[in-house]
N, C-alpha and C. Protein backbone atom coordinates (compact mmCIF):
# COMPACT_ATOMS: atom_id res chain seq x y z
N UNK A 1 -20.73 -1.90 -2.77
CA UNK A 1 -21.93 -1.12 -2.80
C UNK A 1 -22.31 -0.76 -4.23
N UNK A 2 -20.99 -0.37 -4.91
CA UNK A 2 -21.54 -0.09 -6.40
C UNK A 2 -22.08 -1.36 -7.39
N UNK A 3 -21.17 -1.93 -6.47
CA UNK A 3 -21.73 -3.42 -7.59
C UNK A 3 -23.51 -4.08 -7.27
N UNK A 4 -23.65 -3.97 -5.75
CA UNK A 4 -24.88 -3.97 -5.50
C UNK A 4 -25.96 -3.46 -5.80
N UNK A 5 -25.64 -1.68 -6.30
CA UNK A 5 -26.81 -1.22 -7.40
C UNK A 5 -27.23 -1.19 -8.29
N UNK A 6 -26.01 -1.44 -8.69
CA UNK A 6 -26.13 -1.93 -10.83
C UNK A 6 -26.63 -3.18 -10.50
N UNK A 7 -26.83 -4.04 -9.46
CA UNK A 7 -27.46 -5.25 -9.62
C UNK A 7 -29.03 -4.60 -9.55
N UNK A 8 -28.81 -4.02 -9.02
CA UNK A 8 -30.50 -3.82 -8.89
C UNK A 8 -30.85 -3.04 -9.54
N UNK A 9 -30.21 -2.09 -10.66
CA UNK A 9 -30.74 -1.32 -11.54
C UNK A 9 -31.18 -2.52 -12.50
N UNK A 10 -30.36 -3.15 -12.62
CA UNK A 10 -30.38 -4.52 -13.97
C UNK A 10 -31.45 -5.19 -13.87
N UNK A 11 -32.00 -5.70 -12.48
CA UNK A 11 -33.05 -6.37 -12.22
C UNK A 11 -33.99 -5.27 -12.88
N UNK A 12 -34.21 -4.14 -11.84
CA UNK A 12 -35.61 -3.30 -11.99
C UNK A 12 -35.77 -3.00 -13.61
N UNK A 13 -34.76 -2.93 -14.49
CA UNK A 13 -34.87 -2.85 -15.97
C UNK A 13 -35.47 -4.28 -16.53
N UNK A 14 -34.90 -5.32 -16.34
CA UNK A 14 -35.17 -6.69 -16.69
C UNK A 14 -36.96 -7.14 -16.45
N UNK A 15 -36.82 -6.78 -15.10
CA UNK A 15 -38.62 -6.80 -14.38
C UNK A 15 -39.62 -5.49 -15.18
N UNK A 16 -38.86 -4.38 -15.55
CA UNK A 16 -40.19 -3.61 -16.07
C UNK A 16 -40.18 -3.88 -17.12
N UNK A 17 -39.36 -4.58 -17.99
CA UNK A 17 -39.14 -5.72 -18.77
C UNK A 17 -40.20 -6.24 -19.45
N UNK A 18 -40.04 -7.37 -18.39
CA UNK A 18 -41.38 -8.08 -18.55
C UNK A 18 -42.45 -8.41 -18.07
N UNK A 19 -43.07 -7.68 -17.09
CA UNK A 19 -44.39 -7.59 -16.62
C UNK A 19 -45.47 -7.31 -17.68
N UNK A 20 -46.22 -8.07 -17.37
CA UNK A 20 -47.21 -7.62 -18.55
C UNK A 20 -47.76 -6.50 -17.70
N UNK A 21 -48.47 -5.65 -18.93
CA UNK A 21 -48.52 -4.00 -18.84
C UNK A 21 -49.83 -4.04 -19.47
N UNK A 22 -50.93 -3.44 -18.31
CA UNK A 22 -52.22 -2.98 -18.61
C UNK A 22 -52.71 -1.71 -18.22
N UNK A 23 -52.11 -1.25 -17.36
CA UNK A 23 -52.09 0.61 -16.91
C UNK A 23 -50.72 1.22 -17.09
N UNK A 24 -49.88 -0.11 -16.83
CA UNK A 24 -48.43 0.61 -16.55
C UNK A 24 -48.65 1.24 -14.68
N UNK A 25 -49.39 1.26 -13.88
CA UNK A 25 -48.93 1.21 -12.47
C UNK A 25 -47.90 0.30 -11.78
N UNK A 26 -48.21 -0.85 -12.36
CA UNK A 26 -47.07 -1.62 -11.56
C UNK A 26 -46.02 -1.36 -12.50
N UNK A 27 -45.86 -1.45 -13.50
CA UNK A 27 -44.79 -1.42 -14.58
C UNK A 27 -43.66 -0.20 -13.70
N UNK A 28 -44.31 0.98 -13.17
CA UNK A 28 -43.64 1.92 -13.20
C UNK A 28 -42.90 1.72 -11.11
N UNK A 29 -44.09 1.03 -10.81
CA UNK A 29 -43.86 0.85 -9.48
C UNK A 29 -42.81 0.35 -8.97
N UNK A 30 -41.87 -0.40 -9.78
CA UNK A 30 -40.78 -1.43 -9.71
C UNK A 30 -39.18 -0.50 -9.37
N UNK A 31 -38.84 -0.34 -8.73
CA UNK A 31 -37.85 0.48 -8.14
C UNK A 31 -36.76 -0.44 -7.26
N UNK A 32 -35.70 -0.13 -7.56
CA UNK A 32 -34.78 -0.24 -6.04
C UNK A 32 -34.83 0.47 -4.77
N UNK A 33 -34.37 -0.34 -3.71
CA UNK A 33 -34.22 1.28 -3.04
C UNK A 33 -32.79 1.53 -2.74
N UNK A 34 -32.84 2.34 -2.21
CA UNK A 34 -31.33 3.15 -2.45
C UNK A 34 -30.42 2.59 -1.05
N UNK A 35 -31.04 2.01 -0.02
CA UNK A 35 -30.48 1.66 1.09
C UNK A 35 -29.87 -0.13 0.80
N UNK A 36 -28.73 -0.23 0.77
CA UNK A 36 -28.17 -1.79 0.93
C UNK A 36 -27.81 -1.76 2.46
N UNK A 37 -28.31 -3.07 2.33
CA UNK A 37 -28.01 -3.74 4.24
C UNK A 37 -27.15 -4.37 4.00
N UNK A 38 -26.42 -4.77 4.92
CA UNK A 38 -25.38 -5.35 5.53
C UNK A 38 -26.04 -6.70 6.04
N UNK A 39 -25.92 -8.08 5.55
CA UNK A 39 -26.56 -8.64 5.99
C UNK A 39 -25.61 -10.43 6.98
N UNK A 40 -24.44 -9.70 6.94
CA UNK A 40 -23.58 -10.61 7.31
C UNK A 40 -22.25 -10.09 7.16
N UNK A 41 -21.06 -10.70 7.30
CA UNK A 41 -19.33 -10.52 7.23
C UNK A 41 -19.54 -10.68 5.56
N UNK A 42 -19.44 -9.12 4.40
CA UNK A 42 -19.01 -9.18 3.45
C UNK A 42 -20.00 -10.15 2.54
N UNK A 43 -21.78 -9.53 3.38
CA UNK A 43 -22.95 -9.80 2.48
C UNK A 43 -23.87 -8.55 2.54
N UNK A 44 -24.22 -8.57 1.02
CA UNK A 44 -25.10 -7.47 1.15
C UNK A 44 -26.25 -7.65 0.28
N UNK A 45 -27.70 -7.08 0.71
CA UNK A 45 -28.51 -7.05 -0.24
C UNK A 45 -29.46 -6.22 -0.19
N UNK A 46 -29.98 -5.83 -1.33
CA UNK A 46 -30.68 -4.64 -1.50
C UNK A 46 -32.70 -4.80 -2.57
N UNK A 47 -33.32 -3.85 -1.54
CA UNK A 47 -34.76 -4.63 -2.18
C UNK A 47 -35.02 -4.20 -3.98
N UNK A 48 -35.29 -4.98 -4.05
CA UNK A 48 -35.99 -4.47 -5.89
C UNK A 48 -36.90 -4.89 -5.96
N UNK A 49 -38.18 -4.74 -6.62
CA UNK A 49 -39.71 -4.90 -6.57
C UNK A 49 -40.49 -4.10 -6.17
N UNK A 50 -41.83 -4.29 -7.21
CA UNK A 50 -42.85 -3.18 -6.54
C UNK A 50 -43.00 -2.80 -5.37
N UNK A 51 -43.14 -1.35 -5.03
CA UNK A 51 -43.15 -0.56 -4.28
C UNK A 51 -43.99 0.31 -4.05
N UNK A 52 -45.17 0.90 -2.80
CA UNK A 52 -46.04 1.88 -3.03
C UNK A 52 -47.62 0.62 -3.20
N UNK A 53 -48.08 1.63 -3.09
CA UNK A 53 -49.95 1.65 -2.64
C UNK A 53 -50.40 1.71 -3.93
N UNK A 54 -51.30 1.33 -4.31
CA UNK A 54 -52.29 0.34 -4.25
C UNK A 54 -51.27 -1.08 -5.15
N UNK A 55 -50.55 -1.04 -5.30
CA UNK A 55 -49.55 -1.85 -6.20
C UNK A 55 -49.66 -3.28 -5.53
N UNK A 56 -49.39 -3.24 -4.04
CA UNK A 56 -48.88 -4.01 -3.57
C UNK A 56 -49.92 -4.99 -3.28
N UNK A 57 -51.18 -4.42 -3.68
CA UNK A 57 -52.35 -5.65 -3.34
C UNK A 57 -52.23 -6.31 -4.37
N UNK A 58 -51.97 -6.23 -5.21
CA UNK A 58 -52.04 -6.93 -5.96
C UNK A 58 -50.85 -7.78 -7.33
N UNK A 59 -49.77 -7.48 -6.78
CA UNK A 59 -48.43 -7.68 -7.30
C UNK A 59 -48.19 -9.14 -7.21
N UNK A 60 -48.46 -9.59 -6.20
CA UNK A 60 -48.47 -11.09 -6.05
C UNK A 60 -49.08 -12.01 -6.74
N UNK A 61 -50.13 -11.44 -7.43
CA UNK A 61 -51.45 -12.15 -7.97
C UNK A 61 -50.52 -12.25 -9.24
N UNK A 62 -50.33 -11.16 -9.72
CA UNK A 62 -49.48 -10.90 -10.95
C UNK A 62 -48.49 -11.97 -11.22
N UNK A 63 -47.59 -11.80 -10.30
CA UNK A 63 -46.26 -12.42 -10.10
C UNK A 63 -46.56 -13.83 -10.13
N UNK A 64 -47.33 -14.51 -9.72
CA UNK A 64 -47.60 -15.75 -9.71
C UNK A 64 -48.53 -16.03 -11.05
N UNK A 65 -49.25 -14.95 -11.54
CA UNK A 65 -49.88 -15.77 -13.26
C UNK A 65 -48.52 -15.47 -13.73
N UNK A 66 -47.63 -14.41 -14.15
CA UNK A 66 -46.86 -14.10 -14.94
C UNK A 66 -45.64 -13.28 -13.81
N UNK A 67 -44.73 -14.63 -14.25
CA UNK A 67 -43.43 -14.02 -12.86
C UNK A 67 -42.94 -13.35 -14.29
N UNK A 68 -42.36 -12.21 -13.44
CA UNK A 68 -41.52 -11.47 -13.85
C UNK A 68 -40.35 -10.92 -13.00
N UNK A 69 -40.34 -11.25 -11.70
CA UNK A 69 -39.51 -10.63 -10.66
C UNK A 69 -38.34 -12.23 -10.84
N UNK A 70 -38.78 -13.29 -10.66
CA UNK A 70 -38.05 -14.27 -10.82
C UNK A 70 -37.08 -14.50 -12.51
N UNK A 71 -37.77 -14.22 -13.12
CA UNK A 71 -36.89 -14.13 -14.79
C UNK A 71 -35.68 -13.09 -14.25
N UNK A 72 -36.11 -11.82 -13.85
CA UNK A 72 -35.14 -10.40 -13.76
C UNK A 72 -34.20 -11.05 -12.98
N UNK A 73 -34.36 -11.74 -12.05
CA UNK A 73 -33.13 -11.66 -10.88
C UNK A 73 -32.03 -13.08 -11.66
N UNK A 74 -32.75 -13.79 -12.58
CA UNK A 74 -32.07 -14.78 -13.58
C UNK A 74 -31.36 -13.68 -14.42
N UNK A 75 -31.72 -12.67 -15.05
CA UNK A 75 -30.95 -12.25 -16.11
C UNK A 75 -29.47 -12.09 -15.24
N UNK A 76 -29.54 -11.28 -14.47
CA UNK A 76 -28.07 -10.91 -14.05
C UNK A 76 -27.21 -12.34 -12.95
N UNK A 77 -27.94 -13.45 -12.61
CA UNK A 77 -27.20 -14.13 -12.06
C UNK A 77 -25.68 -14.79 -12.48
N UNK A 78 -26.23 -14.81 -14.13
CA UNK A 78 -24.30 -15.09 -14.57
C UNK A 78 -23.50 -14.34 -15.05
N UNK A 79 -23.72 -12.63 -14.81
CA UNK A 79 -23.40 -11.42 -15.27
C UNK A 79 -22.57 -10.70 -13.84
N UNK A 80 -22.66 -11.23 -12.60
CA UNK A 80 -22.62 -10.49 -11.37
C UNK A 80 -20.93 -10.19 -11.41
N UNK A 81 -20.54 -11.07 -11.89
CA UNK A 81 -19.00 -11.07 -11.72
C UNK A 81 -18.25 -9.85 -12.90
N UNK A 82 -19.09 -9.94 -13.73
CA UNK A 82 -18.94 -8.61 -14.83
C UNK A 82 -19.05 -7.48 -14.24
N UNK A 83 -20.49 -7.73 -13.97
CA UNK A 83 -21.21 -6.34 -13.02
C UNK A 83 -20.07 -6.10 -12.00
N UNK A 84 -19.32 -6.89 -11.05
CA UNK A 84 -18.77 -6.22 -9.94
C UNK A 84 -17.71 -5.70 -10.50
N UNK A 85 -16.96 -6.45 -11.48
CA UNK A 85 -15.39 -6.49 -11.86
C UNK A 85 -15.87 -4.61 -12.93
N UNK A 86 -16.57 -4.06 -12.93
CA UNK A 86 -16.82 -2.94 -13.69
C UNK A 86 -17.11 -1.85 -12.85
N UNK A 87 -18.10 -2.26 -11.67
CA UNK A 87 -17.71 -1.07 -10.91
C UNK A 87 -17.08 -1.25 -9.91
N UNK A 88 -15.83 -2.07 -9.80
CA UNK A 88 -14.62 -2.11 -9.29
C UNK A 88 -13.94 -0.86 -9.44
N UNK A 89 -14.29 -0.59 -11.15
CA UNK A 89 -13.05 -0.50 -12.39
C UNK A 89 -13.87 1.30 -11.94
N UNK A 90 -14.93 1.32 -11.99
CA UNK A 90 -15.62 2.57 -12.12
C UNK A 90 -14.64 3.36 -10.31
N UNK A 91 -15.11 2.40 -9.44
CA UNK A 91 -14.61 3.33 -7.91
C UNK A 91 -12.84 3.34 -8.07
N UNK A 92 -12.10 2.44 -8.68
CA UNK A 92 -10.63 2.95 -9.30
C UNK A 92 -10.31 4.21 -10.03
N UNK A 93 -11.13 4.04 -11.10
CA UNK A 93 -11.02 5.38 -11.68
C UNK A 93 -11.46 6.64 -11.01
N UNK A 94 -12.75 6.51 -10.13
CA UNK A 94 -12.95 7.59 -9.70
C UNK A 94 -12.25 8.10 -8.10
N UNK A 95 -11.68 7.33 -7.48
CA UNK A 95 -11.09 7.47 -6.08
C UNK A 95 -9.63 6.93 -6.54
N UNK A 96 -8.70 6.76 -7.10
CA UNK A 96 -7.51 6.26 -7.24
C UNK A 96 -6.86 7.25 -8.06
């Protein structure tokens, strides 16, 4: 679970990143949410991407002139094993 949010903190940093920014509404809209599913035996995943009204009409339009949700979820794909092996290290220290 811990390793699953730092994934998605990493993304939502990476994505507000690089969206291009003309109000900053979507920029700011980009959130995790706090609920991970269970999506199988020892799978889990959790949403990241704009979030909220009036955002969502138009996020797609965005995303397709200028992805930015697809770059973010690249930054951490060869990092995940760092990312987990740390807050492994973080729920050891804090429950052990």
């Amino acid at each position: 679970m811990y390793a699953i949010r730092q994934a998605g903190r990493e993304i939502r940093a990476a994505a507000r990143a690089e969206v291009p920014v003309l109000t900053g509404r979507l920029q700011k809209s980009i959130s995790n949410s706090r609920n991970v599913r269970s999506t199988g035996a020892h799978s889990f995943e959790i949403s990241v991407g704009p979030h909220g009204s009036p955002v969502y009409l138009y996020s797609g339009k965005i995303e397709e002139e200028h992805p930015y949700m697809g770059p973010a979820r690249g930054v951490i794909e060869g990092r995940m094993g760092d990312i987990f092996e740390q807050a492994q290290a973080k729920v050891l220290s804090r429950f052990a």
